[in-house]
N, C-alpha and C. Protein backbone atom coordinates (compact mmCIF):
# COMPACT_ATOMS: atom_id res chain seq x y z
N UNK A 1 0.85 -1.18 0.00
CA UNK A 1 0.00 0.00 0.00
C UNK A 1 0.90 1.25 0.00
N UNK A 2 0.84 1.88 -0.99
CA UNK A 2 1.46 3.19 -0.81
C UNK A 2 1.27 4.51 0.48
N UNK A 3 2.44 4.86 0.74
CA UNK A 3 2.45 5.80 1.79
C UNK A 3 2.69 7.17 1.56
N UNK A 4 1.56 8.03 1.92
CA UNK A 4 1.46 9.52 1.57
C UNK A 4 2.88 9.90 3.04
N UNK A 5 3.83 10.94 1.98
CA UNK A 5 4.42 11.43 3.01
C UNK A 5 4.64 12.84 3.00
N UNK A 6 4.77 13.65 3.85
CA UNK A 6 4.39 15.26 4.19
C UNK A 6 5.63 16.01 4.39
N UNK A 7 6.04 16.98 4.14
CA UNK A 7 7.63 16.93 4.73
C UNK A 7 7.52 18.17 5.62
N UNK A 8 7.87 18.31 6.82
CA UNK A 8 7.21 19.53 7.26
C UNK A 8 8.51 20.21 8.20
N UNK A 9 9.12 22.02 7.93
CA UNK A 9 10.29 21.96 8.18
C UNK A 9 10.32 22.23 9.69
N UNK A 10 11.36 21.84 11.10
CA UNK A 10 11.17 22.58 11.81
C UNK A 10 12.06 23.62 12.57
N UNK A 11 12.06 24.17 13.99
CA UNK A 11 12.63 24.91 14.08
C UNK A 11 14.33 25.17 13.99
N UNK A 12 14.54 23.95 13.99
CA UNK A 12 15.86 23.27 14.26
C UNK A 12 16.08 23.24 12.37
N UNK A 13 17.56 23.82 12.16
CA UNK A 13 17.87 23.82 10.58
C UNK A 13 18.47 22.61 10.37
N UNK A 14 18.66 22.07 11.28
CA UNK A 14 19.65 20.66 10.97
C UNK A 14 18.22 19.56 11.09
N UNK A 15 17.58 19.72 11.11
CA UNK A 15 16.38 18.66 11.07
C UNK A 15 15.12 18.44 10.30
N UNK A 16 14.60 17.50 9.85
CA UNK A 16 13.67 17.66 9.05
C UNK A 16 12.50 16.60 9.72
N UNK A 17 11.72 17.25 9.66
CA UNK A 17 10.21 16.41 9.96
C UNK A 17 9.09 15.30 9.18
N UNK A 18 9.49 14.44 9.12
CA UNK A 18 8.09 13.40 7.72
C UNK A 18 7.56 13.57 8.47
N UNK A 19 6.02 13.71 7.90
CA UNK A 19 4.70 12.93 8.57
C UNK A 19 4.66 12.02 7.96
N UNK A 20 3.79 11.25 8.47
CA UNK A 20 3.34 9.95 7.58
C UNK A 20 1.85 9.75 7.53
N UNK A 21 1.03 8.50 6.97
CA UNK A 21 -0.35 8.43 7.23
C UNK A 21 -0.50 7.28 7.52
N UNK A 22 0.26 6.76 8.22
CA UNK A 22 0.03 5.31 8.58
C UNK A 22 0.30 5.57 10.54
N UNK A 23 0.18 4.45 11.62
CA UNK A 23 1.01 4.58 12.79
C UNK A 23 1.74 3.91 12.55
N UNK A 24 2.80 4.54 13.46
CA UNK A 24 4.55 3.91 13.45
C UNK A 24 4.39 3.31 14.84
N UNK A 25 4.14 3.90 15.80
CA UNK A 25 4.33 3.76 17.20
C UNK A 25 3.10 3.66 17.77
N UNK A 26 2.72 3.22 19.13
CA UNK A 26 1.30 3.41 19.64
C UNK A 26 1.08 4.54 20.24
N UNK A 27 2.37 4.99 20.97
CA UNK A 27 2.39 6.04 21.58
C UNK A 27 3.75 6.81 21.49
N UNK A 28 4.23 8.34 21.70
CA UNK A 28 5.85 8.92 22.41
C UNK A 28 6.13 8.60 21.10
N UNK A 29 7.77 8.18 21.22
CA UNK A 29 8.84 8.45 20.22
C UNK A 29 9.89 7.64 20.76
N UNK A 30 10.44 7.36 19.89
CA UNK A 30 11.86 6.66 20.13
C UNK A 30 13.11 7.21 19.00
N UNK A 31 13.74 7.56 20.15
CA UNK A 31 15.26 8.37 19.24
C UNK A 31 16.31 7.89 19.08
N UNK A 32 16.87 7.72 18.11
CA UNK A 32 18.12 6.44 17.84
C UNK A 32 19.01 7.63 17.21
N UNK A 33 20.47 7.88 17.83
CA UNK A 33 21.10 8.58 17.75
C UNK A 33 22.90 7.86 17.20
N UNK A 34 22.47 6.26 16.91
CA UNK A 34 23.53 5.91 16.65
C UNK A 34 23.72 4.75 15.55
N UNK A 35 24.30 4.30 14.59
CA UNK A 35 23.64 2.82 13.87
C UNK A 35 23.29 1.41 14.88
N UNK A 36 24.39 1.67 16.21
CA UNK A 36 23.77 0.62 17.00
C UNK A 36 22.40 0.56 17.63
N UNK A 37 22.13 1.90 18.68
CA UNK A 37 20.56 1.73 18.88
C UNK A 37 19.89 1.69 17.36
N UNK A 38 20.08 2.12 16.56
CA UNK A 38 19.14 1.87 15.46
C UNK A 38 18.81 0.23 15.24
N UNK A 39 19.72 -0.28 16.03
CA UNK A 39 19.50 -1.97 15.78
C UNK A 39 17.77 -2.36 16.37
N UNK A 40 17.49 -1.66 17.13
CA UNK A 40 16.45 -1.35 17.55
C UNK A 40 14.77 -1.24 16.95
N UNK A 41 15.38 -0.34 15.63
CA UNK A 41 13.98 -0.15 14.42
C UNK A 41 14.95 -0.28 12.90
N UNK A 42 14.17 -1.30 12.70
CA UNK A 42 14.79 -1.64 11.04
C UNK A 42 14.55 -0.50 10.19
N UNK A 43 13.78 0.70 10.62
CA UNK A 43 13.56 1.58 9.85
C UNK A 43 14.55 2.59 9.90
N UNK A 44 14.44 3.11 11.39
CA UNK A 44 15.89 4.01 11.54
C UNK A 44 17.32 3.35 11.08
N UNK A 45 17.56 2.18 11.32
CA UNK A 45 18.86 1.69 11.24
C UNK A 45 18.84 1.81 9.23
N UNK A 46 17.88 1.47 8.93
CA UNK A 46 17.87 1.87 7.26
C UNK A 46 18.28 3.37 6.61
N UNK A 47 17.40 4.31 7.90
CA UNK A 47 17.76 5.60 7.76
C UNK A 47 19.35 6.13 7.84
N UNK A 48 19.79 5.48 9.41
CA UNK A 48 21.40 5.80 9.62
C UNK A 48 22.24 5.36 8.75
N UNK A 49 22.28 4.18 7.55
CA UNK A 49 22.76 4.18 6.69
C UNK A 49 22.85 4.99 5.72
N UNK A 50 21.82 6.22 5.21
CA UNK A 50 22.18 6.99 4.53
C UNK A 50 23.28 8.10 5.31
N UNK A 51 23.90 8.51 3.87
CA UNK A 51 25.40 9.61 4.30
C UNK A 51 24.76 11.11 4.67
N UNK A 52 25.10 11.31 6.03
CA UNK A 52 24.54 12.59 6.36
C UNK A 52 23.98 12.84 7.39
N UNK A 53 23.30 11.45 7.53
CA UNK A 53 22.03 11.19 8.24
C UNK A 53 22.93 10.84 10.17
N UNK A 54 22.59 11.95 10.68
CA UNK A 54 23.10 11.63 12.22
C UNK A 54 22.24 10.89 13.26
N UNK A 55 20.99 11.34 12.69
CA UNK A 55 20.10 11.34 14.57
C UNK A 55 18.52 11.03 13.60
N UNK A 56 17.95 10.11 14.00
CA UNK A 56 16.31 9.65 13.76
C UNK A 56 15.59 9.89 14.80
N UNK A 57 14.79 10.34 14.82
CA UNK A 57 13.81 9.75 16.02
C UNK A 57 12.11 9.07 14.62
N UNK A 58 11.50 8.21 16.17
CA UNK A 58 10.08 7.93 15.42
C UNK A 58 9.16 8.26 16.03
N UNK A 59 8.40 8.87 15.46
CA UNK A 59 7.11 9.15 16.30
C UNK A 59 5.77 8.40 16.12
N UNK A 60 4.59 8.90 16.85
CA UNK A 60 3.56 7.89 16.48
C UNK A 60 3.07 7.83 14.79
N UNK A 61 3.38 9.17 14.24
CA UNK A 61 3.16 8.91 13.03
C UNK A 61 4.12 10.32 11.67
N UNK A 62 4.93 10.31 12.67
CA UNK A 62 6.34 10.87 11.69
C UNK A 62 7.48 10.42 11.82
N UNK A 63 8.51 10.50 11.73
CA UNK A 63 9.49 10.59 11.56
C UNK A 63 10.67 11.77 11.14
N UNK A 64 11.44 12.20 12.46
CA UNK A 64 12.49 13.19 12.48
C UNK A 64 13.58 13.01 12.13
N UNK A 65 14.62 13.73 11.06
CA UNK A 65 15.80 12.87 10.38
C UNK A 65 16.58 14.61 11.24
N UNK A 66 17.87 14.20 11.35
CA UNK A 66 18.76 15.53 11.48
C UNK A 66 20.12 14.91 11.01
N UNK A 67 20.60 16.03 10.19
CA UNK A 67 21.53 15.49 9.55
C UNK A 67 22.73 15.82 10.69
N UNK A 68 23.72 15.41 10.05
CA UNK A 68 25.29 16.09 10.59
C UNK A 68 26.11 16.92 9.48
N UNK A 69 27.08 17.22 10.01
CA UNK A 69 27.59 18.04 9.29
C UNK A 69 28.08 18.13 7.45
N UNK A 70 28.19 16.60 7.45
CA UNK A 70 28.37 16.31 5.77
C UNK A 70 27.51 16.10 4.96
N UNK A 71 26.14 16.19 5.45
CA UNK A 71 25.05 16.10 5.17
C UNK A 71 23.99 17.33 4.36
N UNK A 72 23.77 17.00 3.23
CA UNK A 72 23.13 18.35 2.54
C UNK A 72 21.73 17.81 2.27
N UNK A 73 20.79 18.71 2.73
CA UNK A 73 19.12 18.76 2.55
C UNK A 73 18.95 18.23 1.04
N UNK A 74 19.59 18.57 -0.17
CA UNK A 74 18.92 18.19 -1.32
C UNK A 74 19.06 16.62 -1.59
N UNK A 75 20.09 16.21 -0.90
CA UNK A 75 20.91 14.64 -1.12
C UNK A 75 19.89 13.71 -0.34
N UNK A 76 19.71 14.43 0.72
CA UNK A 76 19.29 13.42 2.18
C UNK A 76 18.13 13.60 2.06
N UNK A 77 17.16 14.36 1.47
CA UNK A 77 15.52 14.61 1.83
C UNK A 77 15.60 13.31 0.67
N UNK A 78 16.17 13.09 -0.85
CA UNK A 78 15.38 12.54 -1.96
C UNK A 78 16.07 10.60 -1.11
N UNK A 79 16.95 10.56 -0.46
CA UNK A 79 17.22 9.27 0.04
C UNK A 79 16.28 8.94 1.12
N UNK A 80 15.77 9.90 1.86
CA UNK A 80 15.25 9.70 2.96
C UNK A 80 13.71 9.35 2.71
N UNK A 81 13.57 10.20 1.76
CA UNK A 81 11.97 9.95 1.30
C UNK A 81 11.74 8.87 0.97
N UNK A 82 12.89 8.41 -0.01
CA UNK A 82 12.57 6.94 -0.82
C UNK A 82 12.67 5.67 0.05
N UNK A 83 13.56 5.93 1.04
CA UNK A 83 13.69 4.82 2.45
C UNK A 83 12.60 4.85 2.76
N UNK A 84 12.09 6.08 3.00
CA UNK A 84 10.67 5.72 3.90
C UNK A 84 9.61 5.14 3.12
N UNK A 85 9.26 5.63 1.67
CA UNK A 85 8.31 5.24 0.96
C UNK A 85 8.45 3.78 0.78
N UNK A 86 9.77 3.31 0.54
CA UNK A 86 9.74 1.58 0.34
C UNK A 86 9.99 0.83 1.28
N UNK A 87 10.15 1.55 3.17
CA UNK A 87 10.00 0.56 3.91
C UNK A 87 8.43 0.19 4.02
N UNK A 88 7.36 1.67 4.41
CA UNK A 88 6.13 1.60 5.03
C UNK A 88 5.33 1.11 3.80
N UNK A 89 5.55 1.04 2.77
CA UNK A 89 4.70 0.49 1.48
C UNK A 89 4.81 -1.01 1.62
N UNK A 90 6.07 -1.44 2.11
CA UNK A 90 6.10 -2.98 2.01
C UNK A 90 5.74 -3.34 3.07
N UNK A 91 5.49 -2.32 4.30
CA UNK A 91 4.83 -3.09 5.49
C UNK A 91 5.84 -3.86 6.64
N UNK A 92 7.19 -2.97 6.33
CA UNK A 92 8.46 -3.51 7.16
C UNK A 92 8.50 -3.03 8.27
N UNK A 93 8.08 -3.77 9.72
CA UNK A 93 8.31 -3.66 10.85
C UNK A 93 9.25 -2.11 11.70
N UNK A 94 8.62 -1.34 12.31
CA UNK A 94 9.24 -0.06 12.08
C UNK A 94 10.00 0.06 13.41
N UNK A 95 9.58 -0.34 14.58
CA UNK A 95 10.54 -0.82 15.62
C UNK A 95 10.08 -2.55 15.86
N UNK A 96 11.51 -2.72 17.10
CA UNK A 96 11.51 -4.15 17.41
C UNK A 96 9.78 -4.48 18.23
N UNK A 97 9.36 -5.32 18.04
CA UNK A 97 8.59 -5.20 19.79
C UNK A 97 8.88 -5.23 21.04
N UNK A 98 10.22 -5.57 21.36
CA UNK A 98 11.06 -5.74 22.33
C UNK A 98 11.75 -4.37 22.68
N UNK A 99 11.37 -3.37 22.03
CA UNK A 99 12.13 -2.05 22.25
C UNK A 99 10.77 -1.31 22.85
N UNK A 100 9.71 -1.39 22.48
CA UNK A 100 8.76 -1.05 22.72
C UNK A 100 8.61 -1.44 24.23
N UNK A 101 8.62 -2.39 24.62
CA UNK A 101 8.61 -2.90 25.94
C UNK A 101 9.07 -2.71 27.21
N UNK A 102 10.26 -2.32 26.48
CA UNK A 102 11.24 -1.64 27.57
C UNK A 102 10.89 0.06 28.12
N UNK A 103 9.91 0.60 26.95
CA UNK A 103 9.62 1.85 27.30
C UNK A 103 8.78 2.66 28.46
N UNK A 104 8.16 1.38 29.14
CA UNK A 104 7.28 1.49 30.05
C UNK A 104 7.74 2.48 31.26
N UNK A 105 7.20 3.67 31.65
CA UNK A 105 7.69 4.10 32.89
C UNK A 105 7.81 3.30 34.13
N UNK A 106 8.63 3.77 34.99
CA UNK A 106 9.05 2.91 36.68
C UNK A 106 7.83 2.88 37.49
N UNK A 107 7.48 1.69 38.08
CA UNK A 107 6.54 1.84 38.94
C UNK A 107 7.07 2.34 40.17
N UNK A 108 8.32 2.13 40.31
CA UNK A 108 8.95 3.10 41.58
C UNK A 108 9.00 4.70 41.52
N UNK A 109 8.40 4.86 40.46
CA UNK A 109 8.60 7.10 40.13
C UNK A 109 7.90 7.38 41.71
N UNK A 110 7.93 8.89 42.03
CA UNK A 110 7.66 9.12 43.54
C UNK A 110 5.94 9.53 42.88
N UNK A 111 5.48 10.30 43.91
CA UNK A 111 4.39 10.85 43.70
C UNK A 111 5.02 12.30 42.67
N UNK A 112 6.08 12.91 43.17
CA UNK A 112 6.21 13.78 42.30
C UNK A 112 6.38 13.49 40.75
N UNK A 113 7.18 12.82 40.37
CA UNK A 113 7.87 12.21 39.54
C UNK A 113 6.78 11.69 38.65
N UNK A 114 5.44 11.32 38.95
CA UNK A 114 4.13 10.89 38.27
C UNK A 114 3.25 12.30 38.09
N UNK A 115 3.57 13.22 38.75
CA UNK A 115 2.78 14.47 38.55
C UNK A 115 3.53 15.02 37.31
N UNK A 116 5.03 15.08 37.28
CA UNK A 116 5.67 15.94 35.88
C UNK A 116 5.65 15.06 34.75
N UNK A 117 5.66 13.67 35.01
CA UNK A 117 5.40 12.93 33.64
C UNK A 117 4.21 12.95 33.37
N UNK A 118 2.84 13.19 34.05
CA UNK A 118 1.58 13.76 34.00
C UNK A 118 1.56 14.72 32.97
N UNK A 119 1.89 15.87 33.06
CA UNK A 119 2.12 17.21 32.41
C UNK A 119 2.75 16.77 31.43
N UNK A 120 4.29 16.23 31.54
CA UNK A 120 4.74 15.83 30.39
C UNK A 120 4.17 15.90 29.43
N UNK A 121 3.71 14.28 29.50
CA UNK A 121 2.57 13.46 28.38
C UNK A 121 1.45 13.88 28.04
N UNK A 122 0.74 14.56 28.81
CA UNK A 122 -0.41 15.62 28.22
C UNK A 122 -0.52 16.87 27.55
N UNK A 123 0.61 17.54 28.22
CA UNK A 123 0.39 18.95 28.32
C UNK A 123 1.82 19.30 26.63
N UNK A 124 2.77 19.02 27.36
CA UNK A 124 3.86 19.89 26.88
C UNK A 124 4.71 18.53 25.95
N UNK A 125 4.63 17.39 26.29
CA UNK A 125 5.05 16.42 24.37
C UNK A 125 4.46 16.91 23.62
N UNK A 126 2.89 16.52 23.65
CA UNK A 126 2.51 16.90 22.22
C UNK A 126 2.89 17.74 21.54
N UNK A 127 3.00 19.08 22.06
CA UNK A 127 3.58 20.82 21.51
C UNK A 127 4.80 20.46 20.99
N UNK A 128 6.16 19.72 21.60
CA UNK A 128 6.89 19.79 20.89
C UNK A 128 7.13 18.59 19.96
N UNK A 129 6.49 17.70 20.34
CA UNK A 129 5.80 16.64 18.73
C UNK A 129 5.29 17.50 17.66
N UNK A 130 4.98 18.29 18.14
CA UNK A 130 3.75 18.87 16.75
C UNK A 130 5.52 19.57 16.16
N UNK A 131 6.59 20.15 16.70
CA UNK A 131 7.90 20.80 15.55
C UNK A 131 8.83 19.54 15.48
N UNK A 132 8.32 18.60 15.49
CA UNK A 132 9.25 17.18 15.53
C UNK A 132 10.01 16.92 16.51
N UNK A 133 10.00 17.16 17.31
CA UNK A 133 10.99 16.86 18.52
C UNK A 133 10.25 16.08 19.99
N UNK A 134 10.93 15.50 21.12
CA UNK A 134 10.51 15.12 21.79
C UNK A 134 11.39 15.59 23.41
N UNK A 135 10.63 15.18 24.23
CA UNK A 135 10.96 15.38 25.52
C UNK A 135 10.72 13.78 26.32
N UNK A 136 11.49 13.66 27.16
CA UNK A 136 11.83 12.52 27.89
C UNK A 136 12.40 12.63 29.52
N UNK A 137 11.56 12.16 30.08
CA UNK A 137 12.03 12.63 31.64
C UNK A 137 12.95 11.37 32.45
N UNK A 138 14.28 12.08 32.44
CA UNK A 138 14.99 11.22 33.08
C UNK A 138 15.06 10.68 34.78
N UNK A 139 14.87 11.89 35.54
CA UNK A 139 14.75 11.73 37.28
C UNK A 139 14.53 13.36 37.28
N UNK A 140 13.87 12.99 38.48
CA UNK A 140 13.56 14.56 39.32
C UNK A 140 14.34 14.22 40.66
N UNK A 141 15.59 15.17 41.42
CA UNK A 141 16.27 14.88 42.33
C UNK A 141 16.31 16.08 42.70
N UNK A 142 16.78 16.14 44.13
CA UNK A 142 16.39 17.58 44.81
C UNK A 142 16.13 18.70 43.78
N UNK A 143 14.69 19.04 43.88
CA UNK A 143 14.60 19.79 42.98
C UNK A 143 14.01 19.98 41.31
N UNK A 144 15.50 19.11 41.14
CA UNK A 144 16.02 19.69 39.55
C UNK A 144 15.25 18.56 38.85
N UNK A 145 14.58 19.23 37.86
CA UNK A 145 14.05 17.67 36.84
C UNK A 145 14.83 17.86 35.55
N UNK A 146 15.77 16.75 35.44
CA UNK A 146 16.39 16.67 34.03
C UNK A 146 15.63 15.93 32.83
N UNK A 147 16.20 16.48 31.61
CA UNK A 147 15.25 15.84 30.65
C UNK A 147 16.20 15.59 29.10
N UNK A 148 15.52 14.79 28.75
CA UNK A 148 16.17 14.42 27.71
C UNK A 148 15.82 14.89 26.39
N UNK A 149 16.13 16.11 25.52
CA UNK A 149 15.66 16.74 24.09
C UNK A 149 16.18 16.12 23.05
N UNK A 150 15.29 15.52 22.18
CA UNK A 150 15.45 14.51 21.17
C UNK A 150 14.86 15.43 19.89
N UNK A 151 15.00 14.87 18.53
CA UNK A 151 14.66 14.87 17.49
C UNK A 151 15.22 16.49 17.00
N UNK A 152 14.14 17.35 16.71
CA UNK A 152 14.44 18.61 16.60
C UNK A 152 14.43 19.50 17.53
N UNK A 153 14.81 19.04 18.84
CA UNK A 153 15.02 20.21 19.88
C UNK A 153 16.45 19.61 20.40
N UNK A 154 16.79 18.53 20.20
CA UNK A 154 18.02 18.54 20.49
C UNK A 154 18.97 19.50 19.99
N UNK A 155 19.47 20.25 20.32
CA UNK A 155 20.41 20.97 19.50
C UNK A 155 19.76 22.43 18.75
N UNK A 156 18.34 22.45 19.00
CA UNK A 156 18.07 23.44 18.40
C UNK A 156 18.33 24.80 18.90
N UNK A 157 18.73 26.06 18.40
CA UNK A 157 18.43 27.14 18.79
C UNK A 157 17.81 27.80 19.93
N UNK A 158 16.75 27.25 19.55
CA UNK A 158 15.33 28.22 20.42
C UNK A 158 15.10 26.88 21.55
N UNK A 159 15.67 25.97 21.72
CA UNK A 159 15.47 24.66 23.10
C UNK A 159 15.82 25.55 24.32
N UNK A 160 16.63 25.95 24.54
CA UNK A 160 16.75 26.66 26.01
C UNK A 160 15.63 27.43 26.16
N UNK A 161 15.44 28.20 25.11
CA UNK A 161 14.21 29.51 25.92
C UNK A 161 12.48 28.22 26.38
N UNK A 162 12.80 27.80 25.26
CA UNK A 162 11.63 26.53 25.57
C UNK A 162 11.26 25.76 26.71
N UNK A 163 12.87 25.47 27.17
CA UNK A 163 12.79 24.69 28.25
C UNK A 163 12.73 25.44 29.33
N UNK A 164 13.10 26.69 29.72
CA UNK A 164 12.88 27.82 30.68
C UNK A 164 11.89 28.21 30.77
N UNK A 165 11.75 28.92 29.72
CA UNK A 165 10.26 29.56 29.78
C UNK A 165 9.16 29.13 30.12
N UNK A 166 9.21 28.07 28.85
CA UNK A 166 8.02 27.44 28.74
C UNK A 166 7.68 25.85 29.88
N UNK A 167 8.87 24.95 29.67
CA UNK A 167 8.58 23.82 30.40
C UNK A 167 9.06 23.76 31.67
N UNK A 168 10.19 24.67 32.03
CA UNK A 168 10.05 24.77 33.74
C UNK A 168 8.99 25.89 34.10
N UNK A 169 8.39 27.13 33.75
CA UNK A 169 7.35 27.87 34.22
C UNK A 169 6.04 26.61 34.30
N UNK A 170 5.89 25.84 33.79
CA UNK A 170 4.78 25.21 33.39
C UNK A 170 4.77 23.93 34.70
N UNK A 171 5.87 23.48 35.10
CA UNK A 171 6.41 22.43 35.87
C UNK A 171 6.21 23.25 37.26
N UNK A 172 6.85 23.98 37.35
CA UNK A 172 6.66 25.06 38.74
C UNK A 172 5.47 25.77 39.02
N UNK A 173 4.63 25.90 37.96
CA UNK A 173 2.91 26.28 38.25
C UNK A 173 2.68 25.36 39.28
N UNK A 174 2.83 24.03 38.44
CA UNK A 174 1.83 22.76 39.43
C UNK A 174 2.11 22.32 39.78
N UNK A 175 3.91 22.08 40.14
CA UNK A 175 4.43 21.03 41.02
C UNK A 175 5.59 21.85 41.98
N UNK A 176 4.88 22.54 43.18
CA UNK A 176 5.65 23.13 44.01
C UNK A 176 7.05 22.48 43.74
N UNK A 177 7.24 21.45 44.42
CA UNK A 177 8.77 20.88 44.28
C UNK A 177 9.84 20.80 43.88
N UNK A 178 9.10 21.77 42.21
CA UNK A 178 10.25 21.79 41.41
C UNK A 178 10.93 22.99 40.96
N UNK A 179 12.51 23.48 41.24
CA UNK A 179 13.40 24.54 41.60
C UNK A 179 13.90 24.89 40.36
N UNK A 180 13.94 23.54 39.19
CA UNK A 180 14.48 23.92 37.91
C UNK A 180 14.49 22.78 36.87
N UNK A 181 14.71 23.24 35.35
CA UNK A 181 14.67 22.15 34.80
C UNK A 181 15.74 22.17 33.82
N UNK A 182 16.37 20.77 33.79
CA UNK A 182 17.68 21.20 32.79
C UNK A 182 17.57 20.00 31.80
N UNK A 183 18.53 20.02 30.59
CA UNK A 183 18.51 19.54 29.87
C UNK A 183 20.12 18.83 29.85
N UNK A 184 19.92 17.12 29.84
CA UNK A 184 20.95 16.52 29.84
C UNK A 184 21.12 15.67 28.58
């Protein structure tokens, strides 16, 4: 079955956004930043083989490519497109199921720790899903909640004011507890 794909740019110049019209994922994103985790999704690891191509992430129904430095938009969009069009047309498995599995949050998180992944997942992923990028909460420890910026906010420009402004003001509205938020 053929796959409609969208190309949509975002804030980040080193990154590019597919949509797709199929689901990839059930839920979140998974970011493969290397050919080994790409061992992970036969799709990304297809992707990291093209020249250029640094950092994938997948989402529930796009896919974020960012190149590296040897990497030029006119080379990598017409390889990248065609990877994608002839994995999801043939119906090739887009992560492991076994990677999927592992994604489950800790049933040990505190009470706090379930209130900011609360917000997280409701409030403030989606927003930065919608410019291709993702957020990932590593621990909240005295204080400080670190987080993990994937896809097109890794590295982008405008990620700090984002994460200040926007996702620690937003974290400190509703979760007294929390003093700051950084990005690791």
């Amino acid at each position: 079955m053929p796959v409609q794909i969208q190309l949509e740019w975002t804030p980040n110049p080193s990154t590019l956004k597919y949509v797709v019209d199929r689901r990839l994922l059930p839920s979140g994103a998974m970011s493969f930043t290397s050919p080994e985790a790409a061992g992970k999704s036969p799709l990304a690891a297809k992707l990291m083989q093209i020249k250029g191509v640094a950092a994938v992430m997948v989402g529930s129904s796009f896919v974020t490519v960012t190149k590296g430095a040897e990497g030029e938009w006119d080379e990598l969009n017409e390889a990248v497109m065609g990877t994608l069009e002839s994995h999801l047309s043939a119906n090739e498995p887009v992560v492991d199921p076994s990677a999927l599995e592992a994604r489950q949050p800790s049933a040990a998180d505190s009470e706090v720790e379930k209130k900011i992944r609360d917000i997280l997942e409701n409030e403030i992923r989606p927003a930065v899903m919608m410019d291709g990028g993702d957020i990932e909460l590593d621990r909240f420890e005295d204080g400080v909640v670190y987080l993990y910026m994937r896809g097109s906010c890794a590295g982008c420009p405008s990620s700090t004011m984002t994460l200040k402004m926007g996702i620690e003001a937003r974290l400190r509205e509703s979760v007294p507890e929390v003093a700051e938020v950084v990005s690791i």
